[in-house]
N, C-alpha and C. Protein backbone atom coordinates (compact mmCIF):
# COMPACT_ATOMS: atom_id res chain seq x y z
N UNK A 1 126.28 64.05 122.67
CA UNK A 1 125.91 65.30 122.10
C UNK A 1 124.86 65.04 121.03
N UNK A 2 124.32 65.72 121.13
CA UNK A 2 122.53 65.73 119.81
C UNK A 2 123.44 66.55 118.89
N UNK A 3 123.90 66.27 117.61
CA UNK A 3 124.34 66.48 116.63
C UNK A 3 123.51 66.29 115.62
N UNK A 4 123.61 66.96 114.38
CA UNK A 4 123.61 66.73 112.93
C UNK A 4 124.05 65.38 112.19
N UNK A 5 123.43 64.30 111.52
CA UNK A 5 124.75 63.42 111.56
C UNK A 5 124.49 63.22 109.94
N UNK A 6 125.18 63.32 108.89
CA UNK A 6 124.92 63.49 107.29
C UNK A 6 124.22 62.01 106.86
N UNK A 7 123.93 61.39 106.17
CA UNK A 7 123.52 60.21 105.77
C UNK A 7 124.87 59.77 105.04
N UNK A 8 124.95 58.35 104.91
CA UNK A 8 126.57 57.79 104.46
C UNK A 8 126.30 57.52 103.19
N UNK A 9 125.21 57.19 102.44
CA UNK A 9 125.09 57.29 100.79
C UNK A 9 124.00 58.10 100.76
N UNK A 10 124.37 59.15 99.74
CA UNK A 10 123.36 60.05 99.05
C UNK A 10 122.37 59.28 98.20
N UNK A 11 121.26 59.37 98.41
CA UNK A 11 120.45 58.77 97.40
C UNK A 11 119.84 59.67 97.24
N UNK A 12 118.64 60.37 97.46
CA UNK A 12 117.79 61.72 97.10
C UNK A 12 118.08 63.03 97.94
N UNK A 13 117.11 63.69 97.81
CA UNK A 13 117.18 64.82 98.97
C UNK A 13 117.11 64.85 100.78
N UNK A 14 117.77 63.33 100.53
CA UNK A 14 117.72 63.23 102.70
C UNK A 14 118.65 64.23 102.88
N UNK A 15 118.58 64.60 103.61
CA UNK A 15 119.67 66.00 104.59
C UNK A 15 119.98 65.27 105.55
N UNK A 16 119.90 63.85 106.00
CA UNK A 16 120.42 63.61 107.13
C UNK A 16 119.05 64.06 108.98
N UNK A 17 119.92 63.42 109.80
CA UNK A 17 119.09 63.67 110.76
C UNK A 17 119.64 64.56 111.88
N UNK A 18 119.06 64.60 113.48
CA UNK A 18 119.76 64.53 114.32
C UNK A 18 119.92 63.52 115.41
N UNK A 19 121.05 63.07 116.07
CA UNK A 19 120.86 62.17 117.09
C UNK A 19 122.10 61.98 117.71
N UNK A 20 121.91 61.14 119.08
CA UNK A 20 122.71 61.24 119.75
C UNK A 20 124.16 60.91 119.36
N UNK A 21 125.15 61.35 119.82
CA UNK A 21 126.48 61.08 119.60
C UNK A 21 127.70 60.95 120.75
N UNK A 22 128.16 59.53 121.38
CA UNK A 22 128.54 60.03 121.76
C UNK A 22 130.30 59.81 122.24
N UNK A 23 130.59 60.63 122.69
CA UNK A 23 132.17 60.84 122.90
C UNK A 23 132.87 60.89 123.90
N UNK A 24 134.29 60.79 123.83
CA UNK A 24 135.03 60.96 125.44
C UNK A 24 136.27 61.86 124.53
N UNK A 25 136.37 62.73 125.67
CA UNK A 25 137.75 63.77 125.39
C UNK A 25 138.39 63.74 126.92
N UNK A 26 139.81 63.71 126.49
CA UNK A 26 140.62 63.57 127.25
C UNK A 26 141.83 64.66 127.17
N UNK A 27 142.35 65.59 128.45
CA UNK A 27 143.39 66.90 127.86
C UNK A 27 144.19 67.41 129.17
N UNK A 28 144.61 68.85 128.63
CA UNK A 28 145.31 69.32 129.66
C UNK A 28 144.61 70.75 129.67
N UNK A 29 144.41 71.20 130.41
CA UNK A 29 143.83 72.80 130.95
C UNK A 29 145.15 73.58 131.63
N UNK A 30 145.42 75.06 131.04
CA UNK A 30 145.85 75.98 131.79
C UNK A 30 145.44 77.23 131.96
N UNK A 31 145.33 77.76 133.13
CA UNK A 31 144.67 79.00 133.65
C UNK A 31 145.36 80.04 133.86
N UNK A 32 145.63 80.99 132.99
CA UNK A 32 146.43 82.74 132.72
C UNK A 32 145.85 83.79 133.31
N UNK A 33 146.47 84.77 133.86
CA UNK A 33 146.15 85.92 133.74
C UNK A 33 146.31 86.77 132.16
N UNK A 34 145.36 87.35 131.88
CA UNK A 34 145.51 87.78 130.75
C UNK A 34 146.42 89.36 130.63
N UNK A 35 145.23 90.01 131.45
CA UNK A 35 145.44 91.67 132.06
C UNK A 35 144.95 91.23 133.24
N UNK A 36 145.29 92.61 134.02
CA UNK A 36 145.13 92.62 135.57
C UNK A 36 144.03 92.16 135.70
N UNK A 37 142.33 92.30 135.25
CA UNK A 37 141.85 91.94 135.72
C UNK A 37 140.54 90.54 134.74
N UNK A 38 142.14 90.33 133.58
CA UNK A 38 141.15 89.55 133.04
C UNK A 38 141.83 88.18 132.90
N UNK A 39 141.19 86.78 133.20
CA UNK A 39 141.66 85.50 133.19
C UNK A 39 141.21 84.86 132.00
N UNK A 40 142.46 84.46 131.72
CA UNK A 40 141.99 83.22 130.15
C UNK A 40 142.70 81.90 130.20
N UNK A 41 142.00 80.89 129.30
CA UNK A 41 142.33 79.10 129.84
C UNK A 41 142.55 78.94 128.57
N UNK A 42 143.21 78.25 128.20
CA UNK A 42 143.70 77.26 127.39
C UNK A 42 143.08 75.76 127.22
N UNK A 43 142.56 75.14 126.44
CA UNK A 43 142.28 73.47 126.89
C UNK A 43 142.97 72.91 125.37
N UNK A 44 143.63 71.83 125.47
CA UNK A 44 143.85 71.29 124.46
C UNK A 44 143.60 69.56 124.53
N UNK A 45 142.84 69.01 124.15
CA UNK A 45 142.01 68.21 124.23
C UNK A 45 142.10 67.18 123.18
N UNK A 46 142.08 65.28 123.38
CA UNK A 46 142.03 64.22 122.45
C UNK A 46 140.96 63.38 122.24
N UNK A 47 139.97 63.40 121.41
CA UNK A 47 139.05 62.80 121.68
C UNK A 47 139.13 61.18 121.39
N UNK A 48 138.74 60.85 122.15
CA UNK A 48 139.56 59.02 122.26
C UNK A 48 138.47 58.33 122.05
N UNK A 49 137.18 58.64 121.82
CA UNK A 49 136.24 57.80 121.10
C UNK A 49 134.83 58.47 120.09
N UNK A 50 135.16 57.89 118.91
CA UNK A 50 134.39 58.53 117.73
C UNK A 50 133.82 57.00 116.82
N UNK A 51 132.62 56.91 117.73
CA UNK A 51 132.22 55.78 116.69
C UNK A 51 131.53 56.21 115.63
N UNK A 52 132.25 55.63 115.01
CA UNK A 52 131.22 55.28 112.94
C UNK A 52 131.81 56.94 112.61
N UNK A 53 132.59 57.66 113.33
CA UNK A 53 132.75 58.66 112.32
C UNK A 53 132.14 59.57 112.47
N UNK A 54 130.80 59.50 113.32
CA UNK A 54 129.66 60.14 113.70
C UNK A 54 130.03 61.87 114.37
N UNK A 55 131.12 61.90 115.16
CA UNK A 55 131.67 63.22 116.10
C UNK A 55 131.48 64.68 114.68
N UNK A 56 130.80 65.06 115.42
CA UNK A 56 130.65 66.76 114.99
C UNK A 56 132.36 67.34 114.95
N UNK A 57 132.96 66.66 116.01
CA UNK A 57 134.30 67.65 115.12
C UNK A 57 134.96 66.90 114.25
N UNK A 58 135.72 67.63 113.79
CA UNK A 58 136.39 67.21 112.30
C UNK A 58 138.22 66.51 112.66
N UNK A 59 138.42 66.82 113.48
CA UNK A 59 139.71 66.26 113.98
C UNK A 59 139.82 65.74 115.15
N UNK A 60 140.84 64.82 115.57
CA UNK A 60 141.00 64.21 116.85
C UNK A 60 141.68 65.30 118.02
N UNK A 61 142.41 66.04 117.61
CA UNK A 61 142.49 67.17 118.58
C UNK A 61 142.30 68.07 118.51
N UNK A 62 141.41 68.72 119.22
CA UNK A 62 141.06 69.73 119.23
C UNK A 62 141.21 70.62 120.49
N UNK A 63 141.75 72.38 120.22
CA UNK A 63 141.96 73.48 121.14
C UNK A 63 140.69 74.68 121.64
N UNK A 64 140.35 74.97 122.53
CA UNK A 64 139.80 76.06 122.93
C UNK A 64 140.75 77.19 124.00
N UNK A 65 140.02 78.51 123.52
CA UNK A 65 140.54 79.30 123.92
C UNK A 65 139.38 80.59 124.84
N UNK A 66 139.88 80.72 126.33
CA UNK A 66 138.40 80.99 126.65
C UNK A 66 139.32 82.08 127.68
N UNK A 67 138.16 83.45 127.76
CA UNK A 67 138.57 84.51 128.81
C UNK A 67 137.19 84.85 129.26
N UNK A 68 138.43 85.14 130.54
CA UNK A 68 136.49 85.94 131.67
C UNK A 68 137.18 86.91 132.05
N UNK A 69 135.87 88.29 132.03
CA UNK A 69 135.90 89.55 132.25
C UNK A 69 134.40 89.58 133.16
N UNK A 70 135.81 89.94 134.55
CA UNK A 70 134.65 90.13 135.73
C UNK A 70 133.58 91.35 135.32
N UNK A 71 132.87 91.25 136.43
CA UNK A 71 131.43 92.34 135.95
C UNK A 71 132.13 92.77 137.74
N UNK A 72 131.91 94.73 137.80
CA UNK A 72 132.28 95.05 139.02
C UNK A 72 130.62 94.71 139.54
N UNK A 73 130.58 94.33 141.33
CA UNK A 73 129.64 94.44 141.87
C UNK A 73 129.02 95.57 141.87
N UNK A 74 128.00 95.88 142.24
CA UNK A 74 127.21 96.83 142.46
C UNK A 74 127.26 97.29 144.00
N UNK A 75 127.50 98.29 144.00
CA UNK A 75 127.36 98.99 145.70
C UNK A 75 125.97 99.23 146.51
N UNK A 76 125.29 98.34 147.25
CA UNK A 76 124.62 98.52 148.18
C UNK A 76 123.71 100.17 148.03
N UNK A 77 122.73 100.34 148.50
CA UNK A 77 122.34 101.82 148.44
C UNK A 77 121.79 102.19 149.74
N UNK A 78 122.06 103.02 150.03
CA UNK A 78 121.89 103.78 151.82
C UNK A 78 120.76 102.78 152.12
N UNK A 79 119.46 103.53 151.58
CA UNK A 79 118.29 103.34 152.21
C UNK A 79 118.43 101.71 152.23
N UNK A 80 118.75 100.97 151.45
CA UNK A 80 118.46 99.13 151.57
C UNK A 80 119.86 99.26 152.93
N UNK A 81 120.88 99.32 153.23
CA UNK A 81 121.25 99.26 154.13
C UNK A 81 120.79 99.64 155.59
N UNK A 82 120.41 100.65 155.83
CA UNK A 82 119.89 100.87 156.82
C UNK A 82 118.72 100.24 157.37
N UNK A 83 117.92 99.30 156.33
CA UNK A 83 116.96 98.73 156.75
C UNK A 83 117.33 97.22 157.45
């Protein structure tokens, strides 16, 4: 991940840079009905490698929470059918 990464001693006004970072997460996923026609997932997730400290998140486990709301299709219109 291209992250933010802070500098490890403050000396002047560095803000730090960006650069690569990178990680492995490891978890379990479950898939709900929410309402009739809406689905939501669960992920709860361990991230099992964070070198130097570097990982944008702040804890080793971390949860997301995610829903999808279908879009109805659109109905065809005479004239494009008949052609």
């Amino acid at each position: 991940m291209n992250t933010f990464v802070p500098p490890k001693f403050r000396t002047g006004p560095t803000e730090g840079n960006r650069e690569w970072v990178p990680g492995f997460f490891t978890g379990i996923k479950k898939d709900y009905k929410f309402l009739k026609h809406v689905r939501g997932n669960v992920q709860i997730m361990y991230n099992l490698y964070d070198p130097h400290y570097k990982s944008p998140y702040a804890d080793k486990l971390n949860m997301r929470i995610g829903f999808e709301f279908p879009q109805k299709k659109k109905k065809a219109r005479k004239a494009e059918e008949k052609k």
